[in-house]
PDB file of N, CA and C in Angstrom:
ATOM      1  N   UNK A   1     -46.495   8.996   5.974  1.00  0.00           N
ATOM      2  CA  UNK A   1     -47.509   9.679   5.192  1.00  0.00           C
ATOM      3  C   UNK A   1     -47.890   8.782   4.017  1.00  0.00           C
ATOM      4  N   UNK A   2     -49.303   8.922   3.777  1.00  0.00           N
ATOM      5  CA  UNK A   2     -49.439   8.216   2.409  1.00  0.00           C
ATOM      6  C   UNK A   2     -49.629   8.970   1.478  1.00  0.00           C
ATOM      7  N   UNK A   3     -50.546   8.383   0.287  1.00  0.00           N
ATOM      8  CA  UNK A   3     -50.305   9.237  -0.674  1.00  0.00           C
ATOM      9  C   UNK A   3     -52.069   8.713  -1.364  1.00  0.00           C
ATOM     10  N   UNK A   4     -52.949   9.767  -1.907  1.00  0.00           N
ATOM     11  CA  UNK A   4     -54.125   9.030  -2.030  1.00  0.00           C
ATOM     12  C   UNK A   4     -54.118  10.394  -3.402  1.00  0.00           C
ATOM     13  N   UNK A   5     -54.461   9.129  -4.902  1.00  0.00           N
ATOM     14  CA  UNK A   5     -54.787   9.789  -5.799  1.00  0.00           C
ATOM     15  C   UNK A   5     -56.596   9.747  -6.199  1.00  0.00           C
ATOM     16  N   UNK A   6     -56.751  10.721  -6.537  1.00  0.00           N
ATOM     17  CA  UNK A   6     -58.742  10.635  -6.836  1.00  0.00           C
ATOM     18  C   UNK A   6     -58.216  11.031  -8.472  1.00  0.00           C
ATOM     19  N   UNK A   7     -58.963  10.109  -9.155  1.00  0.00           N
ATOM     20  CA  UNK A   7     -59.306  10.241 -10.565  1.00  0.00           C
ATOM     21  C   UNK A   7     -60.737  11.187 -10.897  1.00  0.00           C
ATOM     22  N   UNK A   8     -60.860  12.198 -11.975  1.00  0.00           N
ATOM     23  CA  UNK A   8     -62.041  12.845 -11.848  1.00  0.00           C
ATOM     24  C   UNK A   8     -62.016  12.763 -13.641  1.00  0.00           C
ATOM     25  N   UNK A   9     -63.072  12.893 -13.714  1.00  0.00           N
ATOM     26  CA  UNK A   9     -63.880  12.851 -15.525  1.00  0.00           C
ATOM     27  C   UNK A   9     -65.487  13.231 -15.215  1.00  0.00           C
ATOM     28  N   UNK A  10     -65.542  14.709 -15.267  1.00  0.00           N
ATOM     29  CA  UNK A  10     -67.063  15.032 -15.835  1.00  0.00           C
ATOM     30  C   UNK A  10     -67.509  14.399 -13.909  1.00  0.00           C
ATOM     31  N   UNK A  11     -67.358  14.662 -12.618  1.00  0.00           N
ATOM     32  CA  UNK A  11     -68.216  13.611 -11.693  1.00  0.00           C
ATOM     33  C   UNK A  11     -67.279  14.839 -10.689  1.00  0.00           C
ATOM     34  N   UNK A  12     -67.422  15.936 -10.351  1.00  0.00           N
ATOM     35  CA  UNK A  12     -67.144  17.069  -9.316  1.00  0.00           C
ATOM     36  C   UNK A  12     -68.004  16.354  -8.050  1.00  0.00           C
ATOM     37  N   UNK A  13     -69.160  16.147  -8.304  1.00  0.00           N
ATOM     38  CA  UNK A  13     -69.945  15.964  -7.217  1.00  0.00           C
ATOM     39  C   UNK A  13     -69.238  14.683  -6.242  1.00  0.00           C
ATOM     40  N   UNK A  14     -69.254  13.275  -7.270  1.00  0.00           N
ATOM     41  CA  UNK A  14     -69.101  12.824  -6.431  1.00  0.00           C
ATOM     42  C   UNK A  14     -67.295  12.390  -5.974  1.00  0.00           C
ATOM     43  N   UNK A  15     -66.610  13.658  -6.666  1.00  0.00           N
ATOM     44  CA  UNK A  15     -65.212  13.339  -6.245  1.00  0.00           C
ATOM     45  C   UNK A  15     -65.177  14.153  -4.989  1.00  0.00           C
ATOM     46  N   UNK A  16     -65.916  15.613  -4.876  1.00  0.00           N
ATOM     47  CA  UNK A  16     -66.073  16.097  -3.690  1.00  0.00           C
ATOM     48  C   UNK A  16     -66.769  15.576  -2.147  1.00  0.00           C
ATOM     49  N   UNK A  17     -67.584  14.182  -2.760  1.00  0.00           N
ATOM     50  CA  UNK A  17     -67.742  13.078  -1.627  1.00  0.00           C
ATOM     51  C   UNK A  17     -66.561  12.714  -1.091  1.00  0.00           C
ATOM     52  N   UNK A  18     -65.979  12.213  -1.742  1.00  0.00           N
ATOM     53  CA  UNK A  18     -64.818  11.599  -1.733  1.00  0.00           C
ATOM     54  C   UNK A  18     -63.482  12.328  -1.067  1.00  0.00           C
ATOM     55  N   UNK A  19     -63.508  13.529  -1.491  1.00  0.00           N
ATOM     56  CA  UNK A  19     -62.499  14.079  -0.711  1.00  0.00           C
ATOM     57  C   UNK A  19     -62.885  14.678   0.808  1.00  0.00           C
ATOM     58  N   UNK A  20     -64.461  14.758   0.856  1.00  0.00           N
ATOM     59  CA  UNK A  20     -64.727  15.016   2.180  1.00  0.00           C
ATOM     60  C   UNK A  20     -64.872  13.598   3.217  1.00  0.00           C
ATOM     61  N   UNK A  21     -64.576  12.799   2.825  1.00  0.00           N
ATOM     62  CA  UNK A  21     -64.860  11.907   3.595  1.00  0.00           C
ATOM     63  C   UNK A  21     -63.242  11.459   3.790  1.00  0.00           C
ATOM     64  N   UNK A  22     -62.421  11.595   2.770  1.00  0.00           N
ATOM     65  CA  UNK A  22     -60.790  11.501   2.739  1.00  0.00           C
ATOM     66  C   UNK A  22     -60.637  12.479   4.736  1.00  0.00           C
ATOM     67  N   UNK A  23     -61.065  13.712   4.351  1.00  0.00           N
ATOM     68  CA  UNK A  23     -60.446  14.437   5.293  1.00  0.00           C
ATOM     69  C   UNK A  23     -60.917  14.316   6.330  1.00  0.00           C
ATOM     70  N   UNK A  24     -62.122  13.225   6.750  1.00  0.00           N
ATOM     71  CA  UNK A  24     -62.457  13.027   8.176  1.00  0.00           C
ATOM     72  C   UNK A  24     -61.524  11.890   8.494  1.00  0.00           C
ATOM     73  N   UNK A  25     -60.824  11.309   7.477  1.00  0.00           N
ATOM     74  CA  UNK A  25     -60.136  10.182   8.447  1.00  0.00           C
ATOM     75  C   UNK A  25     -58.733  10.885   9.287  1.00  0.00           C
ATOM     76  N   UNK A  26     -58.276   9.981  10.113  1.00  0.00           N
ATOM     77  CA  UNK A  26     -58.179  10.073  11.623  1.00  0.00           C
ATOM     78  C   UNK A  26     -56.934   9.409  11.602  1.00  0.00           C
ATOM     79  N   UNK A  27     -55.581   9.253  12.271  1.00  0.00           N
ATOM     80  CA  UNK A  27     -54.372   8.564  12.315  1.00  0.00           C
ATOM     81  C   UNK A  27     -53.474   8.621  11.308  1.00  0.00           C
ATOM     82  N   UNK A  28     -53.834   9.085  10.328  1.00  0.00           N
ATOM     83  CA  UNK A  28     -52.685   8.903   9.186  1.00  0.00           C
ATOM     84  C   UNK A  28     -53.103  10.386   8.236  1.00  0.00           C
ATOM     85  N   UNK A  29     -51.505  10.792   8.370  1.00  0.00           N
ATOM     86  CA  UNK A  29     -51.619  11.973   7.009  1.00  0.00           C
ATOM     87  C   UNK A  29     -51.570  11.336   5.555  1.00  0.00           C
ATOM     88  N   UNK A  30     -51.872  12.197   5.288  1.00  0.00           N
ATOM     89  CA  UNK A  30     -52.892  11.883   3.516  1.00  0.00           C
ATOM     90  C   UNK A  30     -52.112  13.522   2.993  1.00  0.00           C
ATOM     91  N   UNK A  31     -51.183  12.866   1.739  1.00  0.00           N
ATOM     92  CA  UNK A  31     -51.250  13.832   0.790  1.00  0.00           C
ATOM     93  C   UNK A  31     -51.905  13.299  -0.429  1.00  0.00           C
ATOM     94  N   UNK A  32     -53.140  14.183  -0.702  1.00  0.00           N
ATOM     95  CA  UNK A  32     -54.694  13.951  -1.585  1.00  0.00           C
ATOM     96  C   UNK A  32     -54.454  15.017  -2.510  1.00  0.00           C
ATOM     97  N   UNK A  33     -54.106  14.248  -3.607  1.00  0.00           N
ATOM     98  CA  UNK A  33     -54.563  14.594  -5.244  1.00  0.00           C
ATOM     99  C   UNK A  33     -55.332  14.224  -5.507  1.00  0.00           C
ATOM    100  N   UNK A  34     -55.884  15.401  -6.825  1.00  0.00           N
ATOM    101  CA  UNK A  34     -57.465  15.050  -7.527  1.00  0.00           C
ATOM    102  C   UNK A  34     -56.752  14.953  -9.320  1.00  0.00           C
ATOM    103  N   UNK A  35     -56.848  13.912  -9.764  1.00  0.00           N
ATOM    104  CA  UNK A  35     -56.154  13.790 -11.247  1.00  0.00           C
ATOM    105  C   UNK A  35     -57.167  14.274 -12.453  1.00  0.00           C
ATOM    106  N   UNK A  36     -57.094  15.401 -12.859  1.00  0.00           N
ATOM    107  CA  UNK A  36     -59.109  15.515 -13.505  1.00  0.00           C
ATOM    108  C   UNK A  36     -58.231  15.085 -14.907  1.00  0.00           C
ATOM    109  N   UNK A  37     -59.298  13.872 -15.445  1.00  0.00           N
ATOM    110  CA  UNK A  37     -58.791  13.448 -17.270  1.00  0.00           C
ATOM    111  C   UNK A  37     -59.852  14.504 -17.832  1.00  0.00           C
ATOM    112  N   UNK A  38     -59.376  15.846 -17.921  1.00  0.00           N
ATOM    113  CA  UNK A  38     -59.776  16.362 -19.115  1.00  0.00           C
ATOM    114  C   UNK A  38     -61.302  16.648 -19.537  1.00  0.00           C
ATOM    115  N   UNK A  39     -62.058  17.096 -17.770  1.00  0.00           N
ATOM    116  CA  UNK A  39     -63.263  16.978 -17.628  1.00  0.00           C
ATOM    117  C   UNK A  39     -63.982  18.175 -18.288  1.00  0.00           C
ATOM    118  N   UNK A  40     -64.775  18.281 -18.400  1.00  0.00           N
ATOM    119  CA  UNK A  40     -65.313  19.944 -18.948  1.00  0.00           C
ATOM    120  C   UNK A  40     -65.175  21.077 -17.809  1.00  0.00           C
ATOM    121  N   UNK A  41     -65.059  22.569 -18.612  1.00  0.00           N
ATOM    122  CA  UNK A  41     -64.836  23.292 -18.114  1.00  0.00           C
ATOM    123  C   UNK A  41     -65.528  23.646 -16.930  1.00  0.00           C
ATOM    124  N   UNK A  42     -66.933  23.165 -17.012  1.00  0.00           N
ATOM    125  CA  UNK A  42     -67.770  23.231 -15.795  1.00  0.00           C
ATOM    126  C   UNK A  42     -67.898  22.296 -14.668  1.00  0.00           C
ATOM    127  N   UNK A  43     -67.079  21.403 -15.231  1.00  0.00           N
ATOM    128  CA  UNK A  43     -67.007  20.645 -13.586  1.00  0.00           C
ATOM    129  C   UNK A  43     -65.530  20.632 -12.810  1.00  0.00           C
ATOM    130  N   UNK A  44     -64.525  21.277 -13.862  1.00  0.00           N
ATOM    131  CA  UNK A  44     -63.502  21.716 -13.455  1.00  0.00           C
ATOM    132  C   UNK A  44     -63.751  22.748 -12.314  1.00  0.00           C
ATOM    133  N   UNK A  45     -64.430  23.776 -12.380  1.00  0.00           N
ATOM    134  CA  UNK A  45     -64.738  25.179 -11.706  1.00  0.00           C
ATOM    135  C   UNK A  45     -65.523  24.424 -10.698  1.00  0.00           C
ATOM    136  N   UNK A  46     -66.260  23.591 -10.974  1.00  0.00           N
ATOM    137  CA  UNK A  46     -67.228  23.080  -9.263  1.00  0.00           C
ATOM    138  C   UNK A  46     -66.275  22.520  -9.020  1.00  0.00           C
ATOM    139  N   UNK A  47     -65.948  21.393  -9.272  1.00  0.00           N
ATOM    140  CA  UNK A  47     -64.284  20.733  -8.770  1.00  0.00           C
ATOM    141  C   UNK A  47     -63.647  21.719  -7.511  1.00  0.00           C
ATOM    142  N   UNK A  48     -62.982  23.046  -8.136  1.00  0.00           N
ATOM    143  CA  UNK A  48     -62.024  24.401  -7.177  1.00  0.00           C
ATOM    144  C   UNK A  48     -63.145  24.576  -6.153  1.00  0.00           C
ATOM    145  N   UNK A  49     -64.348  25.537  -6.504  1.00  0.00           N
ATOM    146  CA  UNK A  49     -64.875  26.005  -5.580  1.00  0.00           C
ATOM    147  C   UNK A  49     -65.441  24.907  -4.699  1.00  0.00           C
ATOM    148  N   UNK A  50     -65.744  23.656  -4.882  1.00  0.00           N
ATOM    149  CA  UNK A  50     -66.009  23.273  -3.764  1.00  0.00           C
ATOM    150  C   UNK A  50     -64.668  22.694  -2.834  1.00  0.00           C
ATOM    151  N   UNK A  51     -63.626  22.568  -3.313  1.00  0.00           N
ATOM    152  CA  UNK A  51     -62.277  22.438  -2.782  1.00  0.00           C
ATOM    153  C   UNK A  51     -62.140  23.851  -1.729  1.00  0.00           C
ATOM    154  N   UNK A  52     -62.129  24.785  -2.362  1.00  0.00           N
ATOM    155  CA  UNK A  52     -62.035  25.879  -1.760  1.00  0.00           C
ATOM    156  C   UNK A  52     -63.105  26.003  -0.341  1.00  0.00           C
ATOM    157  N   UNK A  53     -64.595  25.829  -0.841  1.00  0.00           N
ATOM    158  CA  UNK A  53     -65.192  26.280  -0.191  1.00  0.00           C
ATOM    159  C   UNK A  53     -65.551  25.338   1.327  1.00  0.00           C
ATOM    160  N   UNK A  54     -64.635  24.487   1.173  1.00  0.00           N
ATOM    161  CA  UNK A  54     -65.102  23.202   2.226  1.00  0.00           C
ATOM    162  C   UNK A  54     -63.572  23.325   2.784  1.00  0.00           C
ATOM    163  N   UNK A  55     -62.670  24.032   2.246  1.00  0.00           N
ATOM    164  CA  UNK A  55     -61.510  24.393   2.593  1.00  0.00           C
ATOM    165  C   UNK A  55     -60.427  23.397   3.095  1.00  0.00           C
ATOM    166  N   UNK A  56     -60.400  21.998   1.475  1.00  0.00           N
ATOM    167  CA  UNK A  56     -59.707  20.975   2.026  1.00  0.00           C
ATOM    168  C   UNK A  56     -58.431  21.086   1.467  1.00  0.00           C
ATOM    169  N   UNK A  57     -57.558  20.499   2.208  1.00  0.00           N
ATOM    170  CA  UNK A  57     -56.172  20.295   1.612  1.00  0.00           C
ATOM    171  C   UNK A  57     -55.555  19.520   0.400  1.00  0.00           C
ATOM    172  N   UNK A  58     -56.065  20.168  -1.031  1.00  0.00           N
ATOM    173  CA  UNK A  58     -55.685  19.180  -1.730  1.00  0.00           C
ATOM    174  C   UNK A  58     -55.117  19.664  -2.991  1.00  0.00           C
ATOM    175  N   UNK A  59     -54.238  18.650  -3.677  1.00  0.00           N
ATOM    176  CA  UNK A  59     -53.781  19.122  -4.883  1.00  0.00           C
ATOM    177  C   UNK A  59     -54.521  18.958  -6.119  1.00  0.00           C
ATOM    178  N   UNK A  60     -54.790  19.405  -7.021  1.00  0.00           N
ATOM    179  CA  UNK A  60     -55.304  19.297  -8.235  1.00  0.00           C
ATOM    180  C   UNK A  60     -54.328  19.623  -9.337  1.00  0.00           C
ATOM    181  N   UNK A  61     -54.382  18.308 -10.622  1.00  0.00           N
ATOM    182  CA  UNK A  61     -53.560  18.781 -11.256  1.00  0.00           C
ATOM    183  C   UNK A  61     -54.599  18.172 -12.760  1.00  0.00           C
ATOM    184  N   UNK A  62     -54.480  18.726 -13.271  1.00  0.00           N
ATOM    185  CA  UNK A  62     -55.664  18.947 -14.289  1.00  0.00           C
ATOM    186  C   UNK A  62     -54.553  18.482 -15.779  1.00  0.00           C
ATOM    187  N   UNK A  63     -54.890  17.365 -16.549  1.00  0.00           N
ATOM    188  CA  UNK A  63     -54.282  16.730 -17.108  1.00  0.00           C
ATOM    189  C   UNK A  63     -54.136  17.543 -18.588  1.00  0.00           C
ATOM    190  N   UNK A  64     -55.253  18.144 -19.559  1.00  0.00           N
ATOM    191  CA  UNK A  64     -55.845  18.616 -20.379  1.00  0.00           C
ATOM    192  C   UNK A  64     -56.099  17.954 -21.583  1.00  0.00           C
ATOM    193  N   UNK A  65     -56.485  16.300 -21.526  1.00  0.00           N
ATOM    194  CA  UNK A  65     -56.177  15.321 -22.130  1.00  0.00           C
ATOM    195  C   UNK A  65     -56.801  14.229 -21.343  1.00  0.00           C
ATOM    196  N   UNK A  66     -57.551  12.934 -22.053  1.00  0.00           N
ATOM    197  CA  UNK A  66     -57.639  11.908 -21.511  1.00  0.00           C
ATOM    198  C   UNK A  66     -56.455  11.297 -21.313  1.00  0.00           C
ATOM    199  N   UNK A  67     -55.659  10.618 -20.167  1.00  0.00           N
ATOM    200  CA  UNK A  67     -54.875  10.239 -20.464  1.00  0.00           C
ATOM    201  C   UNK A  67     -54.971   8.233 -20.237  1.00  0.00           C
ATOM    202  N   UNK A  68     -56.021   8.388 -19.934  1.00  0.00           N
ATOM    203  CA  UNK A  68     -56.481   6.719 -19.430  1.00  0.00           C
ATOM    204  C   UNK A  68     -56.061   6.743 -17.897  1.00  0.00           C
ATOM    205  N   UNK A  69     -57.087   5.454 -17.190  1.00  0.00           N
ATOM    206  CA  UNK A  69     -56.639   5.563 -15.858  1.00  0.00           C
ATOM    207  C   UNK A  69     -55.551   4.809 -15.541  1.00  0.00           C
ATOM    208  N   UNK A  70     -54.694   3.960 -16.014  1.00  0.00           N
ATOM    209  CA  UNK A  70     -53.403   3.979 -15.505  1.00  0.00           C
ATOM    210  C   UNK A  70     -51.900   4.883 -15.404  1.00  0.00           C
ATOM    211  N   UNK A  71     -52.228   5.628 -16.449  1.00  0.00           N
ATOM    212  CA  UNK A  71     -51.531   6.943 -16.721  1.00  0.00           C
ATOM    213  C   UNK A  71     -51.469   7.725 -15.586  1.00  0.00           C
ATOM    214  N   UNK A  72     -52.365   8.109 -15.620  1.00  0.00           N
ATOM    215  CA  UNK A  72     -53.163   9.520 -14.813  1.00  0.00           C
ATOM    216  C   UNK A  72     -52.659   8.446 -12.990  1.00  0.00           C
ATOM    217  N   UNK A  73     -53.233   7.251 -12.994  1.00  0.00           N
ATOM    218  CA  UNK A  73     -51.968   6.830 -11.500  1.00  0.00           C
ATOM    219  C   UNK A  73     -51.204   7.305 -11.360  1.00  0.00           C
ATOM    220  N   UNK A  74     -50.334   7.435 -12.699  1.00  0.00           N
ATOM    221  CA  UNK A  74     -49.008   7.549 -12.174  1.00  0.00           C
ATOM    222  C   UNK A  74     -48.159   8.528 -12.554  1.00  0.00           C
ATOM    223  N   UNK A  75     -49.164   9.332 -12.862  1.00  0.00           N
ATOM    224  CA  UNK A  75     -48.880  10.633 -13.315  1.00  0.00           C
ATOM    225  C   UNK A  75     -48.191  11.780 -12.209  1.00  0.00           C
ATOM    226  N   UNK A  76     -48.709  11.454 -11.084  1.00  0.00           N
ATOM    227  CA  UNK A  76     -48.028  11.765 -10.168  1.00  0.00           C
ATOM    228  C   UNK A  76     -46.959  11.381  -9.007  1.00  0.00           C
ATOM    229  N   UNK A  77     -46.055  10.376  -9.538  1.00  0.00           N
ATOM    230  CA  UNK A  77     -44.781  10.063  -9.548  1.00  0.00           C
ATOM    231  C   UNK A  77     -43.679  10.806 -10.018  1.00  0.00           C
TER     232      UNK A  77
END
């Protein structure tokens, strides 16, 4: 299994590209986190519902803080 982190700041739209195109790949399981640095409340909520509504397998863990993008890597270690 691998392990695939998505960084998000204020950009729902195009992290939800991203995770739909994560879940068409093919041969290898993917455990897919979404790391949001502390995006606004409104792209947090498009963020869920389109998670929800496309009904992909993924974790979200919502930082509440910039934490910079090397942090937020490895934040989920």
């Amino acid at each position: 299994m691998i392990a695939v982190v998505v960084l998000n700041w204020n950009s729902a739209a195009d992290t939800l590209r991203c995770l739909r195109a994560l879940a068409l790949l093919r041969g290898a399981q993917a455990r897919v986190m979404v790391v949001d640095n502390s995006s606004a409340e409104a792209d947090c909520l498009r963020l869920q519902v389109g998670i929800a509504r496309w009904g992909l397998a993924v974790e979200v863990l919502e930082t509440g803080e910039n934490l910079g993008f090397f942090i937020n890597l490895h934040i989920t270690e």
